[in-house]
N, C-alpha and C. Protein backbone atom coordinates (compact mmCIF):
# COMPACT_ATOMS: atom_id res chain seq x y z
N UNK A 1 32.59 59.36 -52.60
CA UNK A 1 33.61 59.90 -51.71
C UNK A 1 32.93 60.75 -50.65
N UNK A 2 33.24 60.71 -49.24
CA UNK A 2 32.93 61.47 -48.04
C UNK A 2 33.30 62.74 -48.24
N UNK A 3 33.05 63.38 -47.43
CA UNK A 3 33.38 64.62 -46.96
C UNK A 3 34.39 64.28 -45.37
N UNK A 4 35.15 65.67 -45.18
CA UNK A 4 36.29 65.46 -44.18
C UNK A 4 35.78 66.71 -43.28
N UNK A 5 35.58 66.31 -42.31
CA UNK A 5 35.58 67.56 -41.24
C UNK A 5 36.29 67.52 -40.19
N UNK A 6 36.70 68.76 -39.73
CA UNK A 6 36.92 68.98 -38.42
C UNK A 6 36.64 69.55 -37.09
N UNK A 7 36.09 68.76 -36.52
CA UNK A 7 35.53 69.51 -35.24
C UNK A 7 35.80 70.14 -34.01
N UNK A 8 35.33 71.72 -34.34
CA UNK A 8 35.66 72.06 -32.78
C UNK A 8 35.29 71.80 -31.25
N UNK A 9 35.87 72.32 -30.88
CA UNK A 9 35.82 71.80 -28.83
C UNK A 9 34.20 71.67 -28.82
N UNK A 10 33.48 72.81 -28.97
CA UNK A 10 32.32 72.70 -28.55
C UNK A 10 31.34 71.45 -29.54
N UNK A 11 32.03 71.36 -30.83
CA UNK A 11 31.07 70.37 -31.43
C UNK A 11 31.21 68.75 -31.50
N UNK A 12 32.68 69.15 -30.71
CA UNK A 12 33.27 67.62 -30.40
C UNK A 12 32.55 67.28 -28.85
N UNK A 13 32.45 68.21 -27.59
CA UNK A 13 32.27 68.10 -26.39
C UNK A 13 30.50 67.82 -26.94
N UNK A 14 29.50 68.42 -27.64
CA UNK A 14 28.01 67.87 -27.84
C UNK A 14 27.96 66.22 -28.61
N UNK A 15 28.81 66.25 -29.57
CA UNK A 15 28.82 64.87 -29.85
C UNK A 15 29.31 63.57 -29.08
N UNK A 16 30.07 64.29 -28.11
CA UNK A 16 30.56 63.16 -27.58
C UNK A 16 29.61 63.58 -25.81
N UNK A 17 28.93 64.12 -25.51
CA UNK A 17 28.41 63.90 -24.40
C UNK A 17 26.93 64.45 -24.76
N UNK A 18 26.57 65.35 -25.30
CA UNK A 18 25.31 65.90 -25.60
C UNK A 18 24.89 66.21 -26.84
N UNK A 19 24.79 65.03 -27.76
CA UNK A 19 24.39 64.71 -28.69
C UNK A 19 23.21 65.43 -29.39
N UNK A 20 22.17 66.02 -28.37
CA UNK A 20 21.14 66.92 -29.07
C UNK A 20 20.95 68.14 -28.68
N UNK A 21 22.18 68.47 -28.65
CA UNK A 21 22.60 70.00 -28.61
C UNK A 21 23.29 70.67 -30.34
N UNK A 22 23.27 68.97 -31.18
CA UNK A 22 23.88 69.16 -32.45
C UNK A 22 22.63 69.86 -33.12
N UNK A 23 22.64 70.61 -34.36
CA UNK A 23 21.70 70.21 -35.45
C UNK A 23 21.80 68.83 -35.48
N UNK A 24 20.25 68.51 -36.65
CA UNK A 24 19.79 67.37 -37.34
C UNK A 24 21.26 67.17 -38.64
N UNK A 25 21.44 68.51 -39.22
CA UNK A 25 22.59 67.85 -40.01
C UNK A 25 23.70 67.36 -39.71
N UNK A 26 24.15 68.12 -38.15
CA UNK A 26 25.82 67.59 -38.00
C UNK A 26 25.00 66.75 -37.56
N UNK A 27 24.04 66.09 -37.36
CA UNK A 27 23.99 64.51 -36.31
C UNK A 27 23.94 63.28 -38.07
N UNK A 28 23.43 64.14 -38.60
CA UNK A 28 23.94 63.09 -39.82
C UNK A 28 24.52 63.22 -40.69
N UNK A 29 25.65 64.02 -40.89
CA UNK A 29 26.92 64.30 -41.21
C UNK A 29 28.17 63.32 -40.42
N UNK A 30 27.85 63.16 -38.74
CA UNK A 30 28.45 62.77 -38.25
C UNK A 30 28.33 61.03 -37.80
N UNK A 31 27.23 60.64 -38.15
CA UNK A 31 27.02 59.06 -38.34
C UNK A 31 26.88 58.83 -39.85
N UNK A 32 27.19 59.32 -40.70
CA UNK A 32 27.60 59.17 -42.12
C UNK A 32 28.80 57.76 -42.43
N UNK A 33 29.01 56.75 -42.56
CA UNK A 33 30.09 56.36 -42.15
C UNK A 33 31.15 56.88 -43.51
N UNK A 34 30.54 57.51 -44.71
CA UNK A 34 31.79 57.62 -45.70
C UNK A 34 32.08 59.41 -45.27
N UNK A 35 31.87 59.98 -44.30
CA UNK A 35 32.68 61.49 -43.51
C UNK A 35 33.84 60.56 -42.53
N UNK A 36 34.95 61.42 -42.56
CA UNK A 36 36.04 61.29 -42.42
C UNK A 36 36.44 62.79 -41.56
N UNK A 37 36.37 61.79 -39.60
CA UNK A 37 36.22 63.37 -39.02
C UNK A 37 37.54 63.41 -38.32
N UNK A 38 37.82 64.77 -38.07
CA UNK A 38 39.11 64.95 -37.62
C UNK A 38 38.93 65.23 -36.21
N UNK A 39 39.35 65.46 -35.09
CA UNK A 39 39.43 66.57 -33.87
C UNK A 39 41.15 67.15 -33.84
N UNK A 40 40.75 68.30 -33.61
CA UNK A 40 42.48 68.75 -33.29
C UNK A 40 43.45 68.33 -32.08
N UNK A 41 44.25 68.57 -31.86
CA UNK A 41 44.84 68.12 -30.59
C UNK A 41 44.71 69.10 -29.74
N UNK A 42 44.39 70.29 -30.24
CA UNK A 42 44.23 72.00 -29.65
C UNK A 42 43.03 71.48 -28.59
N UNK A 43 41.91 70.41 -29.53
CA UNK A 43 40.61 70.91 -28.44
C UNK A 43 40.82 69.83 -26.84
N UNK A 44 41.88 68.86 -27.13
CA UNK A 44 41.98 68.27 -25.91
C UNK A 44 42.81 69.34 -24.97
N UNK A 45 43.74 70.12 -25.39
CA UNK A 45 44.79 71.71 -24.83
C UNK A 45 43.46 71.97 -24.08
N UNK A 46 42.71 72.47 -25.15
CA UNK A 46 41.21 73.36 -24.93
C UNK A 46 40.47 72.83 -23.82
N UNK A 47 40.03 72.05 -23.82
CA UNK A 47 39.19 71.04 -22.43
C UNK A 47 39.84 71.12 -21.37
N UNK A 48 41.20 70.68 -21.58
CA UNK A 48 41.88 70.66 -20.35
C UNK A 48 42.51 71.96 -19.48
N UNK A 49 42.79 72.56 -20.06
CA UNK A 49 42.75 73.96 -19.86
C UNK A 49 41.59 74.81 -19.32
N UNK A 50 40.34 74.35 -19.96
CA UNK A 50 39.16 75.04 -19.29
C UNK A 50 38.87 74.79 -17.91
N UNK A 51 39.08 72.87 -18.21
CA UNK A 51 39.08 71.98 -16.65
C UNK A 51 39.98 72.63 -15.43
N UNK A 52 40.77 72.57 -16.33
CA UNK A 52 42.20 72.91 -15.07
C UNK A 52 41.64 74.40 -14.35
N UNK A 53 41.21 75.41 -15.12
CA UNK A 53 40.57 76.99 -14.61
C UNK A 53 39.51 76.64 -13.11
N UNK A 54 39.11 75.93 -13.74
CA UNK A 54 37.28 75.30 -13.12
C UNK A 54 36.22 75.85 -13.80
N UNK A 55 36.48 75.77 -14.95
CA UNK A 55 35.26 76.72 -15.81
C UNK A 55 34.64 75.43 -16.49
N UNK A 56 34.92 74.41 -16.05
CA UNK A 56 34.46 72.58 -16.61
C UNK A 56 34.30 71.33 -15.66
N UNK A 57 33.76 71.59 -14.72
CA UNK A 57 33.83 70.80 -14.14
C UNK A 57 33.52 69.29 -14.66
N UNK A 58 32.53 69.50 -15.52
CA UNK A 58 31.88 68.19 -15.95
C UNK A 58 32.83 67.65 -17.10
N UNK A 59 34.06 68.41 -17.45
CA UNK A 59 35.29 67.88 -18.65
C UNK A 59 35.70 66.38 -18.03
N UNK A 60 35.74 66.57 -16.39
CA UNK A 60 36.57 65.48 -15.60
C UNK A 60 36.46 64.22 -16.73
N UNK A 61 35.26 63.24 -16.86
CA UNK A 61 35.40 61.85 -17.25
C UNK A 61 36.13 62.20 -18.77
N UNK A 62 35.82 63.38 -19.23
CA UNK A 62 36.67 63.24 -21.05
C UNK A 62 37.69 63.40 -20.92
N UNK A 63 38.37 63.80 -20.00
CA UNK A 63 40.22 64.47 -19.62
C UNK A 63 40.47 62.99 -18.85
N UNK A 64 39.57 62.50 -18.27
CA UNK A 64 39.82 60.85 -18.04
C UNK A 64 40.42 60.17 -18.65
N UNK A 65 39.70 59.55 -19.72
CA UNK A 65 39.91 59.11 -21.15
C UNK A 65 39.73 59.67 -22.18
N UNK A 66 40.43 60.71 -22.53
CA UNK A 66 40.04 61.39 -24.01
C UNK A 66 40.03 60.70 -25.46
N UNK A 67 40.97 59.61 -25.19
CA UNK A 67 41.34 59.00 -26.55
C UNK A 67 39.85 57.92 -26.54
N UNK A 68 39.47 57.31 -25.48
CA UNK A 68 38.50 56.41 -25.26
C UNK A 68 36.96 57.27 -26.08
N UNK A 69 36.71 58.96 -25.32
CA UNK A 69 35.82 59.57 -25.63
C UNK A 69 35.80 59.61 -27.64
N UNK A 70 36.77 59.74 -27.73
CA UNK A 70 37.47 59.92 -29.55
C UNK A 70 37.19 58.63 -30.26
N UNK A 71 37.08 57.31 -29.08
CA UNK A 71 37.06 56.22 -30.26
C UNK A 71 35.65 55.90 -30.31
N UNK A 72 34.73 56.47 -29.21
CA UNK A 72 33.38 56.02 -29.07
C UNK A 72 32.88 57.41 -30.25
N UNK A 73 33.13 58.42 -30.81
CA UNK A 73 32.71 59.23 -31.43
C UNK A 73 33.09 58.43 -32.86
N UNK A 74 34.23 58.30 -33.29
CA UNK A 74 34.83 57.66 -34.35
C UNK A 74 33.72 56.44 -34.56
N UNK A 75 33.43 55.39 -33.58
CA UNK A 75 32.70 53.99 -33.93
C UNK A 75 31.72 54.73 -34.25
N UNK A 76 30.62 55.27 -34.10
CA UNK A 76 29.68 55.88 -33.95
C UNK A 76 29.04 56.00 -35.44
């Protein structure tokens, strides 16, 4: 049986764009395929919200497609 996590804004925004900004463990915690990961709906609020300030400029392509960014983390 896996383990279940859930990831916050910042550990969802390195996995899904800057991958070696993780530790060595969340990077294999998170290509584990029997972990079972969550994201909240808060951290897309969260992104977009930062975006919308201008404190993110570089959020633009994930507030693009967020669900797209979520399924390429999920295949992964």
């Amino acid at each position: 049986m896996g383990v279940k996590v859930l990831l916050d804004t910042h550990v969802f925004l390195w996995a899904v764009a800057q991958p070696d900004k993780l530790s060595r463990g969340a990077r294999v915690l998170l290509e584990d395929d029997t972990t079972t990961v969550f994201v909240s709906s808060a951290t897309a609020w969260d992104i977009a919200t930062t975006f919308r300030l201008g404190r993110f400029p570089e959020a633009e392509v994930l507030i693009r497609d967020y669900h797209a960014s979520l399924r390429q983390l999920l295949a992964e």
